[in-house]
Protein backbone atom coordinates (compact mmCIF):
# COMPACT_ATOMS: atom_id res chain seq x y z
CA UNK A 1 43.62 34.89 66.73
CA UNK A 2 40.44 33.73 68.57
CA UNK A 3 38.39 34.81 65.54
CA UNK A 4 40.82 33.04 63.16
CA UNK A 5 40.33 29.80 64.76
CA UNK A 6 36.80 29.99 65.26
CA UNK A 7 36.37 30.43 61.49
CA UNK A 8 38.70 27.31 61.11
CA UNK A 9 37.10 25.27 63.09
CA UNK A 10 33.94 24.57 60.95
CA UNK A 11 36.12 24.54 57.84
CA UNK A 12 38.64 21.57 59.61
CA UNK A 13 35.51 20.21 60.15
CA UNK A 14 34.13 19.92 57.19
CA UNK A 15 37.15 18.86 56.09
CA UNK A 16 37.08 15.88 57.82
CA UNK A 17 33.66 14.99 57.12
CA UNK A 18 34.41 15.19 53.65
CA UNK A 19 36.99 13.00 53.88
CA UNK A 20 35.10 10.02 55.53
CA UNK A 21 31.71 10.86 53.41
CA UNK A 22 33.51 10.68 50.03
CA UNK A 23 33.47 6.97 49.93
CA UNK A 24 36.81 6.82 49.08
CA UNK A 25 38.30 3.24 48.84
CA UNK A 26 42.20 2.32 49.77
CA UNK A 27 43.40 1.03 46.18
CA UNK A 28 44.05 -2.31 46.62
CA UNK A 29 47.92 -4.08 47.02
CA UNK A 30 48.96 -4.46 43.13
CA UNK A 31 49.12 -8.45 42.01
CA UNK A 32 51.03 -10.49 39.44
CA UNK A 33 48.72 -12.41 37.30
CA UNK A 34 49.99 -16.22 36.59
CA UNK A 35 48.05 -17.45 33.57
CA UNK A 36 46.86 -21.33 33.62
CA UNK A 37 46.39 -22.88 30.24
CA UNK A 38 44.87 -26.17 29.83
CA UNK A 39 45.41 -28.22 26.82
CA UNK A 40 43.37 -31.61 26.99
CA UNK A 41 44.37 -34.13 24.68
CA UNK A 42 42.53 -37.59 23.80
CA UNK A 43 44.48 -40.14 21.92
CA UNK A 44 47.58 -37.61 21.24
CA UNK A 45 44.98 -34.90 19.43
CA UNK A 46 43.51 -31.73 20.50
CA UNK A 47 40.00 -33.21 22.11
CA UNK A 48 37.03 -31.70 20.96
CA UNK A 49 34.00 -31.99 22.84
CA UNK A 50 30.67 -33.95 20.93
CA UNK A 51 33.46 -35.37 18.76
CA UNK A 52 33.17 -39.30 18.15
CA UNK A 53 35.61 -41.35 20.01
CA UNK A 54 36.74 -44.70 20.76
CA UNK A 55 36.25 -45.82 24.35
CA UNK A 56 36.45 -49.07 25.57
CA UNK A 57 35.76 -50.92 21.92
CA UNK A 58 32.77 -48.25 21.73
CA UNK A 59 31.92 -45.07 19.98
CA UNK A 60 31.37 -41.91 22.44
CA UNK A 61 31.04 -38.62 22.31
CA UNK A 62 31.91 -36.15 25.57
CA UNK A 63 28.98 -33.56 26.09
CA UNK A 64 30.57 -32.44 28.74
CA UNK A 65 34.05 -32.33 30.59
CA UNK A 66 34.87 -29.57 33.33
CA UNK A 67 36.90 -29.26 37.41
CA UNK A 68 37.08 -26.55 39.91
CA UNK A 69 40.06 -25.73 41.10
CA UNK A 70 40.60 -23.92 44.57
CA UNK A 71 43.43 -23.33 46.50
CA UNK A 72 46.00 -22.83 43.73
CA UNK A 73 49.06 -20.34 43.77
CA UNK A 74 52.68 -19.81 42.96
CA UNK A 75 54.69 -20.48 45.64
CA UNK A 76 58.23 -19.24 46.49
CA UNK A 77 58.89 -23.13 48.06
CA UNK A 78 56.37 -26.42 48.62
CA UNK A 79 54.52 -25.77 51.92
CA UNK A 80 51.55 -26.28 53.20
CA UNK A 81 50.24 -22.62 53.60
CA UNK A 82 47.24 -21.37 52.55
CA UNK A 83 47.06 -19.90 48.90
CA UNK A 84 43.71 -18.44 49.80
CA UNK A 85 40.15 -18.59 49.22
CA UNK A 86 40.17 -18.36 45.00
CA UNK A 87 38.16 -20.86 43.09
CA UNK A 88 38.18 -21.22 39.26
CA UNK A 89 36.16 -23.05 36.54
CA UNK A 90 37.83 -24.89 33.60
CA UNK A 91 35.44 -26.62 31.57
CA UNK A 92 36.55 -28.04 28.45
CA UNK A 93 32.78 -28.01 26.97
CA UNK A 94 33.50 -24.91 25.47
CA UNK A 95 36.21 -26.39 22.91
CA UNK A 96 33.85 -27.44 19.91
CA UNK A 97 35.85 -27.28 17.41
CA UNK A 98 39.49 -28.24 16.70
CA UNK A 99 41.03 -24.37 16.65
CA UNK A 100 39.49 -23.73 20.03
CA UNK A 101 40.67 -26.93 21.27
CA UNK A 102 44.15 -26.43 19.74
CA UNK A 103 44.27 -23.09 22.02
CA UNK A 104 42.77 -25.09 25.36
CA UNK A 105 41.61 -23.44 28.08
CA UNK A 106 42.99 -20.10 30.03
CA UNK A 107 42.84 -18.70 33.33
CA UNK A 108 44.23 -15.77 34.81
CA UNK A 109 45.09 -16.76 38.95
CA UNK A 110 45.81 -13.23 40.89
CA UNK A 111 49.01 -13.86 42.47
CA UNK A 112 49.96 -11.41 46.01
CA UNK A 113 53.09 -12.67 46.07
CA UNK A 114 55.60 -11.45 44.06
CA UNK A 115 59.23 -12.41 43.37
CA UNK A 116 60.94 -15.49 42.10
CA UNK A 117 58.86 -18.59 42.09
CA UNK A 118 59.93 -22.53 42.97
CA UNK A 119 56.72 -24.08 41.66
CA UNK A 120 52.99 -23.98 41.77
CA UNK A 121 50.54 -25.56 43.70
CA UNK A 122 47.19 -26.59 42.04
CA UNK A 123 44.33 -28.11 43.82
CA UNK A 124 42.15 -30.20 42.05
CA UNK A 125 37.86 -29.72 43.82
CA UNK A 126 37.23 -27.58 46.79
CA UNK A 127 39.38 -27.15 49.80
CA UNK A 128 37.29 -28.69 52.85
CA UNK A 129 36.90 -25.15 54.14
CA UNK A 130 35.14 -24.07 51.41
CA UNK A 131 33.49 -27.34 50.78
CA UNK A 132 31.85 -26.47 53.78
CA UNK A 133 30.00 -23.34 52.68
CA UNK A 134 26.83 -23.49 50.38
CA UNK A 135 26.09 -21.45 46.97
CA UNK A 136 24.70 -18.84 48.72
CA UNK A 137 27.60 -18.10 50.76
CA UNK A 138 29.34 -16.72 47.97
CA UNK A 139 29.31 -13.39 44.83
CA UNK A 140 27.60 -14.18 41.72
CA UNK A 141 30.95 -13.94 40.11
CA UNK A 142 32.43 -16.78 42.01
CA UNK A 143 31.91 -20.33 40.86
CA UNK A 144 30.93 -21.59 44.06
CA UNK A 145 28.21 -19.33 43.93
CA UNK A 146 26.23 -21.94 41.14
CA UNK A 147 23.59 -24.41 42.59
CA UNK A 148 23.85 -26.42 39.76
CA UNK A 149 27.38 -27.26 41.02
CA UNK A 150 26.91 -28.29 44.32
CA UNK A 151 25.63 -32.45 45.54
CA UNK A 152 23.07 -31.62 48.52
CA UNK A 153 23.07 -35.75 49.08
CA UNK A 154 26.96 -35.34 49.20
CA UNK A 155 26.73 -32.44 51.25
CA UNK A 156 29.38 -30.93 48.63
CA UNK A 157 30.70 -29.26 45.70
CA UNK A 158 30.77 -31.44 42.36
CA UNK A 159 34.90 -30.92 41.78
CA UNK A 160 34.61 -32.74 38.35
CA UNK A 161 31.90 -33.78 35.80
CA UNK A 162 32.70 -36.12 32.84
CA UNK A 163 29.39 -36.40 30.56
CA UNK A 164 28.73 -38.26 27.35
CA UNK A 165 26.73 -40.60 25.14
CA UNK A 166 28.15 -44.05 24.24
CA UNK A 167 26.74 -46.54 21.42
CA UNK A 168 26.98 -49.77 23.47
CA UNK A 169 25.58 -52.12 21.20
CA UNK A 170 26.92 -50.81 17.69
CA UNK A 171 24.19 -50.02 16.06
CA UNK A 172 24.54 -46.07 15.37
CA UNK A 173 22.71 -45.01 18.19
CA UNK A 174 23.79 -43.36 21.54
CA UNK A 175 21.49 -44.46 23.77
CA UNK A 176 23.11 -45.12 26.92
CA UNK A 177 24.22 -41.93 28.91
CA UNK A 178 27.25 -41.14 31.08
CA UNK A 179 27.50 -39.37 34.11
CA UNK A 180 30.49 -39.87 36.11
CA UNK A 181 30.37 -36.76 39.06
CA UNK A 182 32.96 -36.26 41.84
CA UNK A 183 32.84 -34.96 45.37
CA UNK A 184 33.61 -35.10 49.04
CA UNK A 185 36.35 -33.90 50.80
CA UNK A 186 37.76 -37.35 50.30
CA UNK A 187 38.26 -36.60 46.42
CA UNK A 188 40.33 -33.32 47.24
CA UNK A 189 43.70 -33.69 45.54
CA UNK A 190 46.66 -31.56 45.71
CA UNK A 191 49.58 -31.26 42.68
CA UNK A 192 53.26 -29.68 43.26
CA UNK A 193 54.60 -28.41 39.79
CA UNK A 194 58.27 -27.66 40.37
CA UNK A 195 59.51 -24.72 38.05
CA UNK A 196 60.84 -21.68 38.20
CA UNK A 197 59.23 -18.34 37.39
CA UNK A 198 58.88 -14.94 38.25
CA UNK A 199 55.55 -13.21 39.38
CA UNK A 200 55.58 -9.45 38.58
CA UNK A 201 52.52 -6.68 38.89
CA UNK A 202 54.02 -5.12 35.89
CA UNK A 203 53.21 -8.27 33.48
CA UNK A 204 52.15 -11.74 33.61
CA UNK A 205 53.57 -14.79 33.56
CA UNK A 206 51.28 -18.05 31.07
CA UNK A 207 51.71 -21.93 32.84
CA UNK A 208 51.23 -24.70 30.11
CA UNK A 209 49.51 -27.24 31.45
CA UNK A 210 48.58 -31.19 28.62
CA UNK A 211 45.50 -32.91 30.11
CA UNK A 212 44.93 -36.38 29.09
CA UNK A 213 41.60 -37.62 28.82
CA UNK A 214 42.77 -41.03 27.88
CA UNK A 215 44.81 -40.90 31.77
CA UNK A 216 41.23 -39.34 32.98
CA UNK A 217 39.82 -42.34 32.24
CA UNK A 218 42.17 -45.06 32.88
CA UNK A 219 40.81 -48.78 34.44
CA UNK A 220 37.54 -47.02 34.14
CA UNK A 221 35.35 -49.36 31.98
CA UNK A 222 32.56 -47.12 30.70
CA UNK A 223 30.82 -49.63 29.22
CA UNK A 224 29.62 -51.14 33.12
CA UNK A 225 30.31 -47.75 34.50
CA UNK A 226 28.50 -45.12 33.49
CA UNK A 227 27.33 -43.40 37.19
CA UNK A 228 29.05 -41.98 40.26
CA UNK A 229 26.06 -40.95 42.06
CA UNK A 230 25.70 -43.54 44.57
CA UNK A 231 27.39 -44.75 47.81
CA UNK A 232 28.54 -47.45 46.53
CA UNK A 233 30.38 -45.56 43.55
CA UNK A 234 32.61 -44.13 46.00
CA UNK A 235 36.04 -45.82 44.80
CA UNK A 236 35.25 -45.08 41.27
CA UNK A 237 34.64 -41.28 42.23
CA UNK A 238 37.91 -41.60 43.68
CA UNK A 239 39.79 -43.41 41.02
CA UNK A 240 38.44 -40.23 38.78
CA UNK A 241 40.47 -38.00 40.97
CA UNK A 242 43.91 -39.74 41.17
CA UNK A 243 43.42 -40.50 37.33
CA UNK A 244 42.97 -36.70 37.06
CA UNK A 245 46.45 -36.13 38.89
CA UNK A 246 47.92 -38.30 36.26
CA UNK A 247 46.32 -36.72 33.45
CA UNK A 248 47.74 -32.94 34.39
CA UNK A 249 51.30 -32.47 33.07
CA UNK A 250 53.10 -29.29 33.14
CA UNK A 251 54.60 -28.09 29.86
């Protein structure tokens, strides 16, 4: 018997060794996947970005239109907890054309929780906790992770950039540029959808969400306006962000 479990001994081990050498990695906790679609719409049609509109008496074209959301989840009831730490990019300067506008903009949120849902929270910019981290602080695959979205003078995250060129004078030529940015944890803004769902690992679950650029805009006069860059463009920064809750509509 001695000999038995000396000969074991090495093999147990091993056995063991194995076991914590093998890089083996606990699968993670299965999640339900709740689908965001954007639609944005500008005077009742699909918008298109680079297409010519009508702003303020004045022809403009969009070059660019895009928000981070963070913070966003189904929700069982409307509480204050945490949905976690996810951040997501929808930028509308993708939709060139009128087909890709027609099918807007998709997302797929992971979702923990499963069961029957009561609504969904969406956040509009980056939670102050996060607003407090830098680029660098985050994966390459993150959107947080881009320079090129974060306002060192600000001390934050851009949460929204609205782009264009507008022909101010009439003439055929779109010479004066638009770049309306927002940021701060003032600008954070917070949206309860009520509706009822169910989140499931086995399938997912598609949100329809209309965006309305006209609403984006509203009592914005882009014709003086065409910067939110400085101190003292503060309440129009602002304005951008409550217009934005009014814009968002769920389906």
């Amino acid at each position: 018997m001695k000999k038995l479990l000396l000969f074991l001994s090495p093999l147990l081990f091993l056995s063991s060794k194995c076991k914590q050498d093998c890089g083996c990695v606990t699968p993670p906790e299965p999640q339900g996947v709740v689908n965001l679609n954007f639609k944005p719409t500008l005077d009742n049609k699909p918008f298109v970005i680079n297409q010519v509109y009508v702003m303020n008496g004045k022809k403009m074209k969009f070059t660019r239109l895009s928000f981070i959301v963070t913070e966003s989840c189904a929700k069982a009831t409307n509480n204050a907890n945490s949905c976690g730490t996810n951040a997501y990019m929808f930028d509308f300067s993708t939709l060139d054309d009128s087909t890709k506008a027609a099918q807007g903009i998709t997302q797929a949120f992971k979702q923990q929780t499963e069961g029957s849902m009561t609504g969904f929270q969406l956040s509009l910019g980056v939670a102050k906790n996060l607003n407090a981290s830098l680029p660098k602080d985050f994966a390459s695959s993150n959107p947080l992770s881009d320079a090129g979205l974060y306002w060192a003078d600000w001390k934050s995250y851009i949460f929204a950039k609205i782009e264009g060129l507008m022909d101010k004078d009439g003439n055929g030529t779109y010479e004066s540029g638009i770049t309306l940015h927002t940021g701060s944890d003032e600008a954070f803004r917070q949206i309860w959808f009520p509706t009822t769902f169910t989140v499931d690992t086995k399938g997912s679950t598609t949100l329809n969400f209309g965006f309305n650029v006209n609403n984006l805009l509203k009592d914005i006069d882009l014709t003086t306006v065409n910067s939110s860059h400085q101190t003292g463009d503060k309440p129009t920064m602002l304005k951008i962000m409550d217009n934005m809750k009014d814009a968002i509509s769920l389906k």
